[in-house]
C-alpha atoms as a PDB file:
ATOM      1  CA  UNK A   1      15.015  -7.234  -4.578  1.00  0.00           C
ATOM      2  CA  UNK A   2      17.634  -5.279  -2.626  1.00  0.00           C
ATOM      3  CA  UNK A   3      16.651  -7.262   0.550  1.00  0.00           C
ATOM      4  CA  UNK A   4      17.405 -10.231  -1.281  1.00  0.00           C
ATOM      5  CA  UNK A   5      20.604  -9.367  -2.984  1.00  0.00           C
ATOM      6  CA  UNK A   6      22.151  -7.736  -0.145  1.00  0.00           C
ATOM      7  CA  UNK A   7      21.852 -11.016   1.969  1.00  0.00           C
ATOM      8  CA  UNK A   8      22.439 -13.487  -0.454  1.00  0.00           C
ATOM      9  CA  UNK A   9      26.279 -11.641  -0.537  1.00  0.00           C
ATOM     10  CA  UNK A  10      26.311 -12.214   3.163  1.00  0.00           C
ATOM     11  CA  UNK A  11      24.757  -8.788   5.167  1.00  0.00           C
ATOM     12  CA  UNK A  12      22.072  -9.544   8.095  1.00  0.00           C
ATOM     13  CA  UNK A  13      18.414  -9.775   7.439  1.00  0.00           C
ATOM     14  CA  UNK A  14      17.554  -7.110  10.460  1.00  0.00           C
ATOM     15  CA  UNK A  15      20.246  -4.805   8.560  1.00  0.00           C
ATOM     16  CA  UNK A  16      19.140  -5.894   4.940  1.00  0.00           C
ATOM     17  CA  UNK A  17      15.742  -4.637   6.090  1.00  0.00           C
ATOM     18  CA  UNK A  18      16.287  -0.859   6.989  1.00  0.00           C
ATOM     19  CA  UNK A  19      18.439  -0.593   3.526  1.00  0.00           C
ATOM     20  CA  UNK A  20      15.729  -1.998   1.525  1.00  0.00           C
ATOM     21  CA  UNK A  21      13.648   0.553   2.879  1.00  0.00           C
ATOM     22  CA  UNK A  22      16.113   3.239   1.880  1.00  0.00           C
ATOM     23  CA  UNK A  23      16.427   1.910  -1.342  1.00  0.00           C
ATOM     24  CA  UNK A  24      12.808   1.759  -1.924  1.00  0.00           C
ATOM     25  CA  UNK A  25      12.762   5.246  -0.488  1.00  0.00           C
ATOM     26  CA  UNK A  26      15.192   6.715  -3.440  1.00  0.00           C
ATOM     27  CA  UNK A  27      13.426   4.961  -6.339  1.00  0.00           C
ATOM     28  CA  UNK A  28       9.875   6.329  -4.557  1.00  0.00           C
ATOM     29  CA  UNK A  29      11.867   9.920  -5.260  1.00  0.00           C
ATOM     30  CA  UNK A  30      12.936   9.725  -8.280  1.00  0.00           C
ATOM     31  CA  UNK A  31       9.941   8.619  -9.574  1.00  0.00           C
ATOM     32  CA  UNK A  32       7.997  11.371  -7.095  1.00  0.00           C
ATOM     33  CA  UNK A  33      10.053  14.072  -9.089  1.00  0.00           C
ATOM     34  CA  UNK A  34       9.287  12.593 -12.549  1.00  0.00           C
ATOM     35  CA  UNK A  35       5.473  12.596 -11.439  1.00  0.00           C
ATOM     36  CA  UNK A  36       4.891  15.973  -9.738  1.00  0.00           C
ATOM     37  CA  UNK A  37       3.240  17.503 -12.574  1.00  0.00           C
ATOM     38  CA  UNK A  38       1.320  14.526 -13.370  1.00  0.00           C
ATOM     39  CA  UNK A  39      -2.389  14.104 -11.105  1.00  0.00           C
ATOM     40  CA  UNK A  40      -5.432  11.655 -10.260  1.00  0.00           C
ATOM     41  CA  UNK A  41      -5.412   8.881 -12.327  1.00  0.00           C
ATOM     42  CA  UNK A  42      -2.673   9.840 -14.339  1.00  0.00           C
ATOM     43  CA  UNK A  43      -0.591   9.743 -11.230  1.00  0.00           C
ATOM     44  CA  UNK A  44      -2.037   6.264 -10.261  1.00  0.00           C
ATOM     45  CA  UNK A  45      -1.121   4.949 -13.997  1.00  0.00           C
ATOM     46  CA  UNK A  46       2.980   6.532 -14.215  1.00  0.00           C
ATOM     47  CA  UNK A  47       3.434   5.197 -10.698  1.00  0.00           C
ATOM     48  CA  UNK A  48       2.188   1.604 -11.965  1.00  0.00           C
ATOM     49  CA  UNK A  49       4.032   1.850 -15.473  1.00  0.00           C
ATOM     50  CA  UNK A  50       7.065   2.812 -13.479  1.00  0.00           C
ATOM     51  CA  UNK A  51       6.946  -0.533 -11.330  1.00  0.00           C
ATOM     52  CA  UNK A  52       6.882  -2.382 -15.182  1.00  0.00           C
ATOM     53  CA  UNK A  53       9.668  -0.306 -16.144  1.00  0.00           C
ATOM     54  CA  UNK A  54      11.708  -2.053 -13.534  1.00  0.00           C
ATOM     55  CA  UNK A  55      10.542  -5.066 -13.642  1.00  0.00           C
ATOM     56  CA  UNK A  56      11.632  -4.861 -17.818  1.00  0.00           C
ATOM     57  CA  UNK A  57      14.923  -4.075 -16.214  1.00  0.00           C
ATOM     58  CA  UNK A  58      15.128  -7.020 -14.209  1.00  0.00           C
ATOM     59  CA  UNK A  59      14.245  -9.244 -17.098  1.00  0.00           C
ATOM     60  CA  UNK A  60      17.250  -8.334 -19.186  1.00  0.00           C
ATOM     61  CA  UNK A  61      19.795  -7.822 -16.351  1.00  0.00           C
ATOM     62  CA  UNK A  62      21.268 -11.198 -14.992  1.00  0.00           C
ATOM     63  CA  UNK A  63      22.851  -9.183 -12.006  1.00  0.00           C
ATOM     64  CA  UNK A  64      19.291  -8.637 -10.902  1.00  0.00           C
ATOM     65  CA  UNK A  65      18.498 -12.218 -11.483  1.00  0.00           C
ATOM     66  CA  UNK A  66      17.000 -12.084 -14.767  1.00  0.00           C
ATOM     67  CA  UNK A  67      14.276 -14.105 -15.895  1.00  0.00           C
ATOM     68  CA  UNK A  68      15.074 -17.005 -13.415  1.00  0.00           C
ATOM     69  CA  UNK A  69      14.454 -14.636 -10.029  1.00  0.00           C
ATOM     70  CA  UNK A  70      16.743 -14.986  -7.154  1.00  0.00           C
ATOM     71  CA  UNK A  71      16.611 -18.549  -5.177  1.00  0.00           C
ATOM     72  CA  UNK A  72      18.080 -19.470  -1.969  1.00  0.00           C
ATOM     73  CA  UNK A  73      17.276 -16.187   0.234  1.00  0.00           C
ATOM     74  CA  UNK A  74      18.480 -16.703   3.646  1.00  0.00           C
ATOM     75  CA  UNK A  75      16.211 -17.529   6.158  1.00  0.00           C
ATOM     76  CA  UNK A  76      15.724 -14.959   8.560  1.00  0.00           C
ATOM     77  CA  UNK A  77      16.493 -17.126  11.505  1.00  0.00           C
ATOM     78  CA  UNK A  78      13.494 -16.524  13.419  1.00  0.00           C
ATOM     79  CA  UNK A  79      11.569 -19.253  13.017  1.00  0.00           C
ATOM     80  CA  UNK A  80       7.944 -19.373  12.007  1.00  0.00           C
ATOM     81  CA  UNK A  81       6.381 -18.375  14.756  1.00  0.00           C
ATOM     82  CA  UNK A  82       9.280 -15.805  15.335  1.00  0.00           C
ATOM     83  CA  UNK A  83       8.638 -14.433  11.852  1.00  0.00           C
ATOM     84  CA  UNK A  84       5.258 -13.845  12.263  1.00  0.00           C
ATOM     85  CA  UNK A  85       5.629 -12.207  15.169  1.00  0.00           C
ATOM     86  CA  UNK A  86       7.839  -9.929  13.171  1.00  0.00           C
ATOM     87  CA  UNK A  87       5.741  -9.045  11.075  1.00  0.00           C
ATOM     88  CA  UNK A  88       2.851  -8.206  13.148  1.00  0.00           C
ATOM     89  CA  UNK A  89       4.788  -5.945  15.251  1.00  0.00           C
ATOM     90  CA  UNK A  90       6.222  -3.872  12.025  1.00  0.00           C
ATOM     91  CA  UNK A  91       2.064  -3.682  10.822  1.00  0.00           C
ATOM     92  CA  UNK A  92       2.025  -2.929  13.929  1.00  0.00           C
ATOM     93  CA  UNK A  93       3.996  -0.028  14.057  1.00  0.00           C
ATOM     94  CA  UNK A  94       2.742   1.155  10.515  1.00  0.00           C
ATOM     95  CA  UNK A  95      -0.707   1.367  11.284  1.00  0.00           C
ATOM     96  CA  UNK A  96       0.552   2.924  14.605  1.00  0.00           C
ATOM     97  CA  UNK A  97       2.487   5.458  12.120  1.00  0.00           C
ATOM     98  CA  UNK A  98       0.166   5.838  10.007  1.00  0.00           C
ATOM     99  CA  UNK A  99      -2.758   6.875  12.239  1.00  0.00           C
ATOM    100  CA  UNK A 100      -0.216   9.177  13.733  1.00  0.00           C
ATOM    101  CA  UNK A 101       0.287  11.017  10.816  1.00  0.00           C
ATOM    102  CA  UNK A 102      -3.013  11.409   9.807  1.00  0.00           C
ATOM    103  CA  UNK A 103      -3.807  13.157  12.719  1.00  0.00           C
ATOM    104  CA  UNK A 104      -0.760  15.539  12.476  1.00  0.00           C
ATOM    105  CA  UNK A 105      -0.221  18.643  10.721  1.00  0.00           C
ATOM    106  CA  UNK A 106       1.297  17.090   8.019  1.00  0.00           C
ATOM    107  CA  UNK A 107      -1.777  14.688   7.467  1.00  0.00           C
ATOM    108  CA  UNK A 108      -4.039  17.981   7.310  1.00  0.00           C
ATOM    109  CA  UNK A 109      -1.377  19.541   4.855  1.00  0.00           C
ATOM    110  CA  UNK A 110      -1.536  16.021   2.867  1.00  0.00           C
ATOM    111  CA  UNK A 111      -5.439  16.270   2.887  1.00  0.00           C
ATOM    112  CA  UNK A 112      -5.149  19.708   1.630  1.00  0.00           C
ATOM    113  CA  UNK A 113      -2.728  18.632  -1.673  1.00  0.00           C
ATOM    114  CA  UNK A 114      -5.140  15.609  -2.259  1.00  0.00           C
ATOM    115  CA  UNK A 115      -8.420  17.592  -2.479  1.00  0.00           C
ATOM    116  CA  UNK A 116      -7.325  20.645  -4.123  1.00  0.00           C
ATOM    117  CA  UNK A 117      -3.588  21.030  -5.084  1.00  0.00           C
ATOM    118  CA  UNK A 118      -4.391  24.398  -6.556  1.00  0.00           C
ATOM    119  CA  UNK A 119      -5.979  25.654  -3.435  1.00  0.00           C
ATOM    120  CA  UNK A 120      -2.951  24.082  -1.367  1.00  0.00           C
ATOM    121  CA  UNK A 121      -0.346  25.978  -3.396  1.00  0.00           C
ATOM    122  CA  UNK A 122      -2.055  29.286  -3.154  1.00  0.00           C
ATOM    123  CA  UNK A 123      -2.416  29.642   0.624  1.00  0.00           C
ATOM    124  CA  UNK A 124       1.004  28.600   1.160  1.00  0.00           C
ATOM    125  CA  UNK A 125       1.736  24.863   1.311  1.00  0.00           C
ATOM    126  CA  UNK A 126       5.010  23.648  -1.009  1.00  0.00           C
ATOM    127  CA  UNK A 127       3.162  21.121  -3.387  1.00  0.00           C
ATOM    128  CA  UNK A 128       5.876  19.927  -4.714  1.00  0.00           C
ATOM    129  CA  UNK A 129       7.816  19.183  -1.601  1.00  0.00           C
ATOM    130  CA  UNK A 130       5.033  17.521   0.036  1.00  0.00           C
ATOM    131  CA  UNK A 131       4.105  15.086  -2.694  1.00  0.00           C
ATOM    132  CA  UNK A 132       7.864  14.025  -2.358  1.00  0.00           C
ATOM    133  CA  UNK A 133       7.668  13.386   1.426  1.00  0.00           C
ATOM    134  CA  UNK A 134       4.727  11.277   0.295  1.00  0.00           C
ATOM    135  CA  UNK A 135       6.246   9.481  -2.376  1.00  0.00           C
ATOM    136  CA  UNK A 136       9.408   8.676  -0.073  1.00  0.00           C
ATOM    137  CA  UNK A 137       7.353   7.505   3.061  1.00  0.00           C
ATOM    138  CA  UNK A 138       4.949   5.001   0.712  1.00  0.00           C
ATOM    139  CA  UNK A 139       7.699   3.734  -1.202  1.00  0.00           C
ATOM    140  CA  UNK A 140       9.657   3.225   2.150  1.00  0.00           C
ATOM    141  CA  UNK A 141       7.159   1.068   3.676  1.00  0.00           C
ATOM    142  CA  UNK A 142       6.536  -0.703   0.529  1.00  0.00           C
ATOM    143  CA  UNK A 143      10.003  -1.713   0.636  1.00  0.00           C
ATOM    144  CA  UNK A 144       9.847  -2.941   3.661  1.00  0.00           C
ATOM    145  CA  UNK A 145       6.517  -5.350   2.962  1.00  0.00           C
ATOM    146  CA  UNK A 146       8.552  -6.175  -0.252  1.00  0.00           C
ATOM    147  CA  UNK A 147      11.353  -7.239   2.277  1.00  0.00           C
ATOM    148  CA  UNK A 148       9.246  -9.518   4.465  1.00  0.00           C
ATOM    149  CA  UNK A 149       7.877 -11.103   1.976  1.00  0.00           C
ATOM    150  CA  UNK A 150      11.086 -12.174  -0.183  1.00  0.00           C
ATOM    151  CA  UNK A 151      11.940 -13.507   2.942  1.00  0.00           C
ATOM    152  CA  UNK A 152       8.893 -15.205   3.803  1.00  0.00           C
ATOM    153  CA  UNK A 153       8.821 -17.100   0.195  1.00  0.00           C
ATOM    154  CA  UNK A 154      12.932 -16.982  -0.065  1.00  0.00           C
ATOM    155  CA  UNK A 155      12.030 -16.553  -4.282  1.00  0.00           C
ATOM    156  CA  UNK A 156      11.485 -13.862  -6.327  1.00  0.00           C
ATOM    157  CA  UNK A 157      11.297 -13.167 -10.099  1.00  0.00           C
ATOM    158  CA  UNK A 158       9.801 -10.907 -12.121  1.00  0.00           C
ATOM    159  CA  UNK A 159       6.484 -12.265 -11.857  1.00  0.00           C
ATOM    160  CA  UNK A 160       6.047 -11.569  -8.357  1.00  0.00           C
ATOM    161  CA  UNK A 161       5.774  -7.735  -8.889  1.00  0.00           C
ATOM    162  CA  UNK A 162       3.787  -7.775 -11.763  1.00  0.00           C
ATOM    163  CA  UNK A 163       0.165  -6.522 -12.856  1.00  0.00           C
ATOM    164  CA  UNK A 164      -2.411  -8.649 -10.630  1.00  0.00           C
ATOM    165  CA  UNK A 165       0.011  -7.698  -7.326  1.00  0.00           C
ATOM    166  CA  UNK A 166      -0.364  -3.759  -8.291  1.00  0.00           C
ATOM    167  CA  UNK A 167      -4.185  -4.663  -9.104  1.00  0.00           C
ATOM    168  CA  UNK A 168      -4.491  -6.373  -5.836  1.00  0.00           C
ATOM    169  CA  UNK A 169      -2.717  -3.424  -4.040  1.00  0.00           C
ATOM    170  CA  UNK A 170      -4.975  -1.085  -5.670  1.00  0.00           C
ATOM    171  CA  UNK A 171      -8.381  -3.081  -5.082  1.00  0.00           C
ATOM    172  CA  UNK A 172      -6.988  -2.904  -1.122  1.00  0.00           C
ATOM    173  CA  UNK A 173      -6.720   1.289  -1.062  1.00  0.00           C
ATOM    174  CA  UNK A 174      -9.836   1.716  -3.266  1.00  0.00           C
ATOM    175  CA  UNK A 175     -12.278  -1.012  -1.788  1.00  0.00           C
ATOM    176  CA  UNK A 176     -11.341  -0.093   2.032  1.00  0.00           C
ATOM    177  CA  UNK A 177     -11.654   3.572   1.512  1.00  0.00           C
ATOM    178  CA  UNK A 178      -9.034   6.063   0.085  1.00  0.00           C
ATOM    179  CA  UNK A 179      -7.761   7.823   2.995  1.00  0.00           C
ATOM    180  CA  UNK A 180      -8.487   5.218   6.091  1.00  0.00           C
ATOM    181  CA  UNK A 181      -6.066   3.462   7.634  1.00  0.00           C
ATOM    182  CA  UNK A 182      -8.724   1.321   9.051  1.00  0.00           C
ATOM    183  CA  UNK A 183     -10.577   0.792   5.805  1.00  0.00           C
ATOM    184  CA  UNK A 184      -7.056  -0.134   3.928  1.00  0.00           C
ATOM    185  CA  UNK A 185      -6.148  -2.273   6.558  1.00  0.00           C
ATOM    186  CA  UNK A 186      -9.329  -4.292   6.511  1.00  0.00           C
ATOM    187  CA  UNK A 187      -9.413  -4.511   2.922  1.00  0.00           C
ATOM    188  CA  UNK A 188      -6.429  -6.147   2.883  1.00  0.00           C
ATOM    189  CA  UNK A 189      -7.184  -8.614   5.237  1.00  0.00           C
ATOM    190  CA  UNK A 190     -10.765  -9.447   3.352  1.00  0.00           C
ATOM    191  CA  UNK A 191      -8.638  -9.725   0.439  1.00  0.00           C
ATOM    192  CA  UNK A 192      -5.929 -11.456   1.261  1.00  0.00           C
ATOM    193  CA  UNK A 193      -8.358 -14.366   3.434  1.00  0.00           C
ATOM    194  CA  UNK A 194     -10.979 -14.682   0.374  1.00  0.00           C
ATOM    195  CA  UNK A 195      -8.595 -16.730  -1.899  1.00  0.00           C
ATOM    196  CA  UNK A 196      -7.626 -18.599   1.142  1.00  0.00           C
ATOM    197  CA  UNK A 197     -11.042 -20.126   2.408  1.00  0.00           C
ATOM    198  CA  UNK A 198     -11.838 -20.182  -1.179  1.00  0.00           C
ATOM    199  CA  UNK A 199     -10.271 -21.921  -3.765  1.00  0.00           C
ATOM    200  CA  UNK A 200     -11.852 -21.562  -6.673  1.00  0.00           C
ATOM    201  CA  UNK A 201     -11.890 -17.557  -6.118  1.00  0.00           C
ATOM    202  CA  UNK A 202      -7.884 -17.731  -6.477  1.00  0.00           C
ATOM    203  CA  UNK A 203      -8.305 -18.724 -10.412  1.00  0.00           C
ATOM    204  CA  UNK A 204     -10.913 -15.525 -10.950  1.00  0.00           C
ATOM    205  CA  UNK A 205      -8.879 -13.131  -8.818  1.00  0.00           C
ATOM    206  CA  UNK A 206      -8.746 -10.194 -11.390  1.00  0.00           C
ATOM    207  CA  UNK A 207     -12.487 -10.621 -12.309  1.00  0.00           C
ATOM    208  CA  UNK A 208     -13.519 -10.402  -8.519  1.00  0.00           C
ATOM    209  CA  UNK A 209     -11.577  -7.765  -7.996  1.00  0.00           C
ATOM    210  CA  UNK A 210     -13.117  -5.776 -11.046  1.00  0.00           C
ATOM    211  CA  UNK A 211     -16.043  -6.530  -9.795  1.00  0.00           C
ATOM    212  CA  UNK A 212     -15.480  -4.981  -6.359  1.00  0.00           C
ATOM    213  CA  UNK A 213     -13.544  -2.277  -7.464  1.00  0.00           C
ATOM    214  CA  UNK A 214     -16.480  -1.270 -10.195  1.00  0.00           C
ATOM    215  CA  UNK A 215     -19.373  -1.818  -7.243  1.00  0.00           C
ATOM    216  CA  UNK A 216     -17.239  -0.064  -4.931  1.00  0.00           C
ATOM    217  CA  UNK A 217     -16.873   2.718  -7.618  1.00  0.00           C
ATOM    218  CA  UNK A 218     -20.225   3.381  -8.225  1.00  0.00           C
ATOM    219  CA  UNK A 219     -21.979   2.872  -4.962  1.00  0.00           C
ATOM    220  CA  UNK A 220     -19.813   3.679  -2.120  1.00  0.00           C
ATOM    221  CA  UNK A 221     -17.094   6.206  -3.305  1.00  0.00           C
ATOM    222  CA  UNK A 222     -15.443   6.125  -0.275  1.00  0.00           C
ATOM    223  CA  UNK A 223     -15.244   2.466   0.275  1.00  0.00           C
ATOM    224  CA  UNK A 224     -15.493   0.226   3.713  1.00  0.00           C
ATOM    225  CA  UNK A 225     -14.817   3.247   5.505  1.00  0.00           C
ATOM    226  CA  UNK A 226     -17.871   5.208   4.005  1.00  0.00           C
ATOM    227  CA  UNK A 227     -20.022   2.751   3.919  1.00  0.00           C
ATOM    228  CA  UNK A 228     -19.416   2.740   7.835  1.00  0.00           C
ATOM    229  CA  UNK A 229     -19.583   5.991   8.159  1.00  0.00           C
ATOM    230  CA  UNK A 230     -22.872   6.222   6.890  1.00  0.00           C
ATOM    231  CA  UNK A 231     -23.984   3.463   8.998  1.00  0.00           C
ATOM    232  CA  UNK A 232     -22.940   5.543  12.036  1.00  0.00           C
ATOM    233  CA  UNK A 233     -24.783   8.701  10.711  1.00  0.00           C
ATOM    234  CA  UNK A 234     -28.013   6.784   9.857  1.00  0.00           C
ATOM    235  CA  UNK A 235     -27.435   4.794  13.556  1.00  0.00           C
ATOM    236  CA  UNK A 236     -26.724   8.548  15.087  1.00  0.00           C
ATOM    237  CA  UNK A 237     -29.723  10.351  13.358  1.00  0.00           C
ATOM    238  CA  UNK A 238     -32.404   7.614  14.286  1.00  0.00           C
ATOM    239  CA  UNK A 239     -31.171   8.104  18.514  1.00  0.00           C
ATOM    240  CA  UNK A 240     -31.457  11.548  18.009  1.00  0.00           C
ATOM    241  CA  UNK A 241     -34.690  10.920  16.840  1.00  0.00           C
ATOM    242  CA  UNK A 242     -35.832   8.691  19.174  1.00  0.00           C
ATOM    243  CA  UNK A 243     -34.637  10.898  22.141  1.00  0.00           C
ATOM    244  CA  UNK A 244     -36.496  13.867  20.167  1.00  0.00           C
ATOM    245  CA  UNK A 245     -39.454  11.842  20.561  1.00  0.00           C
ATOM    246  CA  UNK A 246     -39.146  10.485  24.012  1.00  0.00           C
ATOM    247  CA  UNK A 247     -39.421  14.222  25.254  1.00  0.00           C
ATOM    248  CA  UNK A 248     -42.160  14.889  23.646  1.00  0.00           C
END
């Protein structure tokens, strides 16, 4: 929405873009702060009631666009094929980010707050202020997805944000493995191709999706990524066998 206001009045897409993030950034605070208290699925649930709390917001308020969205966003300039290389350099750069900071010492402190916040807090690591830094980078990014993609449609309303987008978003994390970049990433992209080569799946989205996201719930915990990891462990323990039994 900010992308698309700010260059409707005028301002550059490639400058729209960075302020969308930042705008995207200070809602992801504000609701971080209102939420620090709040954990696990509860967390999950006032993060997704707070994306319907806008969205009521941008119902009522014509200056947002109201019921009737926003039409005629600018086109970016770049072409198609321009666009899309666009956006595969900023995925790109997020998984590249994203990978990054897994492996740094804020990932570790990250990993620390998800598994045991009380734990976290008592050798040493500001809960509060790290949750935040979470909050700010996730709702960053998601700006700037929310960017591309008002761009790459050039309509938004209401409905675009709504319930089966955060379900879809959710299926992605849960059914590619909380925690994996990898696992998210191909989620997304088994997700996002199914309705495509398939029709007829596009009318039962939600119910596929509950479907997955129940399976995935009670059979592989940790998704894509742990069902591959337990692939390579199987794969791992039958060469060690094999090698056990060679030298005998």
């Amino acid at each position: 929405y900010s992308s698309a206001m700010m260059t409707t009045n005028g301002l550059p897409f490639l400058l729209s873009l960075p302020l969308a993030a930042a705008m995207a950034c200070l809602f992801g605070l504000v609701v971080g702060m209102a939420s620090l208290r709040v954990r696990h699925d509860f967390l999950a649930i006032t993060t997704m009631g707070a994306g319907f709390l806008f969205i009521g917001v941008v119902r009522q308020w014509d200056f947002l666009g109201g019921e009737m969205g926003i039409a005629g966003i600018p086109d970016p300039g770049f072409g198609k094929l321009g666009y899309l290389l666009l956006v595969l350099v900023i995925t790109g750069m997020t998984i590249a980010f994203s990978l990054y900071l897994k492996r740094s010492w804020m990932g570790y402190v990250f990993d620390a707050v998800a598994d045991d916040e009380d734990t976290a807090r008592m050798v040493g690591i500001d809960v509060a202020r790290y949750k935040l830094a979470a909050f700010a980078m996730g709702t960053a990014l998601a700006g700037v997805a929310g960017a591309l993609y008002a761009h790459h449609v050039r309509f938004i309303d209401p409905e675009s944000f709504g319930f089966v987008e955060s379900i879809t978003i959710l299926s992605m994390v849960v059914i590619g493995g909380i925690g994996s970049v990898w696992g998210v990433v191909s989620a997304a992209i088994l997700l996002s191709m199914l309705p495509q080569m398939f029709q007829f799946i596009d009318d039962y989205k939600l119910l596929l999706y509950g479907g997955l996201l129940f399976a995935v719930m009670r059979f592989s915990p940790g998704g894509l990524a742990g069902i591959v990891l337990r692939l390579r462990a199987w794969t791992s323990g039958r060469q060690k066998r094999a090698k056990k039994e060679a030298r005998a």
